[in-house]
C-alpha atoms as a PDB file:
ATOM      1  CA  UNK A   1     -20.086 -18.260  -6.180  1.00  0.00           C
ATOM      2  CA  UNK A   2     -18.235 -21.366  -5.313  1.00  0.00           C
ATOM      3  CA  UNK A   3     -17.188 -21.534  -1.817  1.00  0.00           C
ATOM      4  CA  UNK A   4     -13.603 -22.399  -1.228  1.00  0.00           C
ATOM      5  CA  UNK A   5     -12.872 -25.621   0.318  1.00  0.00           C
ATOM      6  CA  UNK A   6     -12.623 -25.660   4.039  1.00  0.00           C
ATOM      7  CA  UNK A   7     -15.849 -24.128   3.894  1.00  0.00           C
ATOM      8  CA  UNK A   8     -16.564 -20.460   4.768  1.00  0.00           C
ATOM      9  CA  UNK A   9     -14.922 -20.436   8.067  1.00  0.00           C
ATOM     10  CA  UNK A  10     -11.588 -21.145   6.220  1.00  0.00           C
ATOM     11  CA  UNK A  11     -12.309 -18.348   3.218  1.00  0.00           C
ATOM     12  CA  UNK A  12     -12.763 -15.923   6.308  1.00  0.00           C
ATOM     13  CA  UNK A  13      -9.605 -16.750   7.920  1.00  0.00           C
ATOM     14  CA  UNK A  14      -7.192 -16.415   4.662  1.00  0.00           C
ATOM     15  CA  UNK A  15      -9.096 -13.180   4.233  1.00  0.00           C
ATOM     16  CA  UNK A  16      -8.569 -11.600   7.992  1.00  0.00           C
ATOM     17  CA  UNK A  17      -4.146 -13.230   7.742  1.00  0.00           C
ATOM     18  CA  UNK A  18      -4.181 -11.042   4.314  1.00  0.00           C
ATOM     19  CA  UNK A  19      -5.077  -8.468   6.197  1.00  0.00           C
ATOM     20  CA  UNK A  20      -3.090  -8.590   8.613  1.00  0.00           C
ATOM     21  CA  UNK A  21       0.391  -9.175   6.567  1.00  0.00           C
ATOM     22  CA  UNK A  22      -0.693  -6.663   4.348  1.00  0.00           C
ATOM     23  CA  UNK A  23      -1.407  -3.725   7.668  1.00  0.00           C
ATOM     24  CA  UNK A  24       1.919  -4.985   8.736  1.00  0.00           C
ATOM     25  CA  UNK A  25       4.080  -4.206   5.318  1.00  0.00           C
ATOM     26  CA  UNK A  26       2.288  -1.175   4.744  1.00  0.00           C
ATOM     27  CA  UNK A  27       3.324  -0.231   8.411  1.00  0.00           C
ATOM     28  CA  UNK A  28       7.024  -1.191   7.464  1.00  0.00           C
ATOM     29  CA  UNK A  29       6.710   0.918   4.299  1.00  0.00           C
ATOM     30  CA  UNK A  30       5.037   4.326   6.568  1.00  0.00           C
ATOM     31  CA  UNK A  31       8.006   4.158   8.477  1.00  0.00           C
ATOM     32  CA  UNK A  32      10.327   4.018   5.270  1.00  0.00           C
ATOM     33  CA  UNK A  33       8.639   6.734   3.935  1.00  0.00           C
ATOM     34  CA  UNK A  34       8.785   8.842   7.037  1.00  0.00           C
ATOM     35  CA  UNK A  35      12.535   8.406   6.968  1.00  0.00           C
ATOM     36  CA  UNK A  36      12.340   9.401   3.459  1.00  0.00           C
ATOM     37  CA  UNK A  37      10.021  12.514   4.368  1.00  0.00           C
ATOM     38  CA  UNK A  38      13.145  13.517   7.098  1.00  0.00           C
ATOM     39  CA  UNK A  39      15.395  13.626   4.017  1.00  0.00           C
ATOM     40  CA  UNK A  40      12.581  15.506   1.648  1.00  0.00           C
ATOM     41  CA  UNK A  41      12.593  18.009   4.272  1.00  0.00           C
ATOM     42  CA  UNK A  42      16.299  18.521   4.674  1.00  0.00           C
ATOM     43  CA  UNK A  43      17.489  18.649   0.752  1.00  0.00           C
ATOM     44  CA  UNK A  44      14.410  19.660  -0.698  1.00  0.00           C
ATOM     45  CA  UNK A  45      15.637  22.852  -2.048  1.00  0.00           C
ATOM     46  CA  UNK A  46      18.371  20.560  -3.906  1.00  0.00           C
ATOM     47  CA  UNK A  47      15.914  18.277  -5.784  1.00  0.00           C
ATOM     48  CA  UNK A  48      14.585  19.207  -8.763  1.00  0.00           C
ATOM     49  CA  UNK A  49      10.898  19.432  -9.505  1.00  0.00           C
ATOM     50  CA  UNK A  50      10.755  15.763 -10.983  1.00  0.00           C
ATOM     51  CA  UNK A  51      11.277  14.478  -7.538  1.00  0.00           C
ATOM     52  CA  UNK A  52       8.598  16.732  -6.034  1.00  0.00           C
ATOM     53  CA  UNK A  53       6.799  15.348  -8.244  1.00  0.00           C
ATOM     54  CA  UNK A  54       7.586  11.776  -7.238  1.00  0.00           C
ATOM     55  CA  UNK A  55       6.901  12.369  -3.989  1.00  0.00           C
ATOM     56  CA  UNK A  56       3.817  14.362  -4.407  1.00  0.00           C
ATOM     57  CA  UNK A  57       3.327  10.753  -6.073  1.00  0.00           C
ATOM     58  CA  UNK A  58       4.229   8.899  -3.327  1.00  0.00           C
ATOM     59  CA  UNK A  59       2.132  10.430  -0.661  1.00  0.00           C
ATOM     60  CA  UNK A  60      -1.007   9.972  -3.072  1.00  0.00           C
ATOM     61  CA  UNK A  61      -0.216   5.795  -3.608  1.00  0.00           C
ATOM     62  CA  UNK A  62       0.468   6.070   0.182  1.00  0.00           C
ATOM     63  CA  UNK A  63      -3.514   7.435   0.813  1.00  0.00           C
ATOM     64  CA  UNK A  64      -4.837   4.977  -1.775  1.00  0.00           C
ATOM     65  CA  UNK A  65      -3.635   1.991  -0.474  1.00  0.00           C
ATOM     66  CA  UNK A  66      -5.021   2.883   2.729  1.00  0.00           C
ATOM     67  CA  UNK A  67      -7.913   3.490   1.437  1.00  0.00           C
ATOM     68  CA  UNK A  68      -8.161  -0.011  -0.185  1.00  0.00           C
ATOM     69  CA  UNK A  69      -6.902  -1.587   2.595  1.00  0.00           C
ATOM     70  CA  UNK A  70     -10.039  -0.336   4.258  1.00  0.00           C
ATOM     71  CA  UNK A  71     -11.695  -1.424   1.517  1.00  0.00           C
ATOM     72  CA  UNK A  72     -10.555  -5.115   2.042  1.00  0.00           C
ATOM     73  CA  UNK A  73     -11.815  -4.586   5.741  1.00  0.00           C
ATOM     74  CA  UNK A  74     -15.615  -3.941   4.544  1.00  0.00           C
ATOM     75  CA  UNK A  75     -15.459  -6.199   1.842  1.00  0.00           C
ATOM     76  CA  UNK A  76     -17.298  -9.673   1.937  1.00  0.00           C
ATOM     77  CA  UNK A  77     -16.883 -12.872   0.823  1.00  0.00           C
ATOM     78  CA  UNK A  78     -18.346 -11.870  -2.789  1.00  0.00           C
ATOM     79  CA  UNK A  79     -16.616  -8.522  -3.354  1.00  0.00           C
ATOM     80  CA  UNK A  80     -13.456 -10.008  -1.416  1.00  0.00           C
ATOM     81  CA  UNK A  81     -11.617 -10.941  -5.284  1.00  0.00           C
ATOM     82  CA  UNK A  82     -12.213  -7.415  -6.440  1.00  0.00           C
ATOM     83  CA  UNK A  83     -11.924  -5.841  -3.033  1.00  0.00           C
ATOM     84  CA  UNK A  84      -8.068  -7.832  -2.930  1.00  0.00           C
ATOM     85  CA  UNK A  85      -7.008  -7.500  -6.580  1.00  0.00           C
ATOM     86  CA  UNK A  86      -7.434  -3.413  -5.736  1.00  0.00           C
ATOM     87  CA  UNK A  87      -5.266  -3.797  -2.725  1.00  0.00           C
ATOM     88  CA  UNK A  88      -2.890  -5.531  -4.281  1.00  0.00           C
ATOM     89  CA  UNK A  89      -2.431  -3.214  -7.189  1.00  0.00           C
ATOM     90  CA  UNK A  90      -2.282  -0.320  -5.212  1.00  0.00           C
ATOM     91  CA  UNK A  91       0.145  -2.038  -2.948  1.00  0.00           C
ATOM     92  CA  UNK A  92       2.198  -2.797  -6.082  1.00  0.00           C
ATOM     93  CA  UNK A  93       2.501   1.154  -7.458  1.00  0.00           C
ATOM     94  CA  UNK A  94       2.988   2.279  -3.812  1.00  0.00           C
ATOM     95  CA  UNK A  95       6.080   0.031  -3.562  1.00  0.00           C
ATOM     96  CA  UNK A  96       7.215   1.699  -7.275  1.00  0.00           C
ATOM     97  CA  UNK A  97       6.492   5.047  -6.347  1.00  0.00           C
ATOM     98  CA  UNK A  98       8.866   4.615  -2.481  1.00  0.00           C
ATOM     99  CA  UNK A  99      11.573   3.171  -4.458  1.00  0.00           C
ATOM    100  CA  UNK A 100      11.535   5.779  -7.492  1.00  0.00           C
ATOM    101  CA  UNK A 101      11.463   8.530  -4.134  1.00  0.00           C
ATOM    102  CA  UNK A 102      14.058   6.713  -2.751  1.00  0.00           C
ATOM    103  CA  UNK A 103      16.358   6.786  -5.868  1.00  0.00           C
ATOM    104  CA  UNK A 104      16.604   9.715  -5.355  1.00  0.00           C
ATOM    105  CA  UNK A 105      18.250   9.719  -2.168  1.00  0.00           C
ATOM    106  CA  UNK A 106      20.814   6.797  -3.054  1.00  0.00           C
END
């Protein structure tokens, strides 16, 4: 594996800031999504069972990406691509599944 340049020290650093911003959005997005369980918990009679669904959805993307996020934490410098490509996708359909939840709500 070729090392970045800026050597390994570098590679480390952009790894631990990705981190970081990516803790911090999915924070952001926990505290959308509690906002959004408040309003599950107040008309959920009124939705149907597509949006139940949805959010049955949500909650699931919501554990996943945690769990890759952890995943980024115990990956190295070889399994980092993989380790970040995961993270990112399940960032990506976490971020689909809040705003097809939230559509519901608008």
């Amino acid at each position: 594996m070729k090392e970045p340049a800026g050597g390994p020290e570098q590679s480390t650093g952009k790894m631990e800031a990705y981190k970081k911003d990516l803790e911090k959005e999915l924070r952001v997005l926990d505290k959308k999504i509690a906002a959004l369980d408040k309003k599950m918990k107040k008309e959920g009679s009124k939705l149907d069972a597509e949006a139940k669904e949805s959010w049955n959805g949500l909650k699931a993307k919501q554990k996943e990406a945690r769990t890759k996020l952890k995943g980024l934490s115990s990956a190295g410098e070889k399994g980092w691509e993989k380790a970040k490509a995961e993270a990112d996708a399940a960032w990506d359909e976490l971020r689909k599944a809040y705003d097809k939840v939230a559509s519901y709500f608008r």
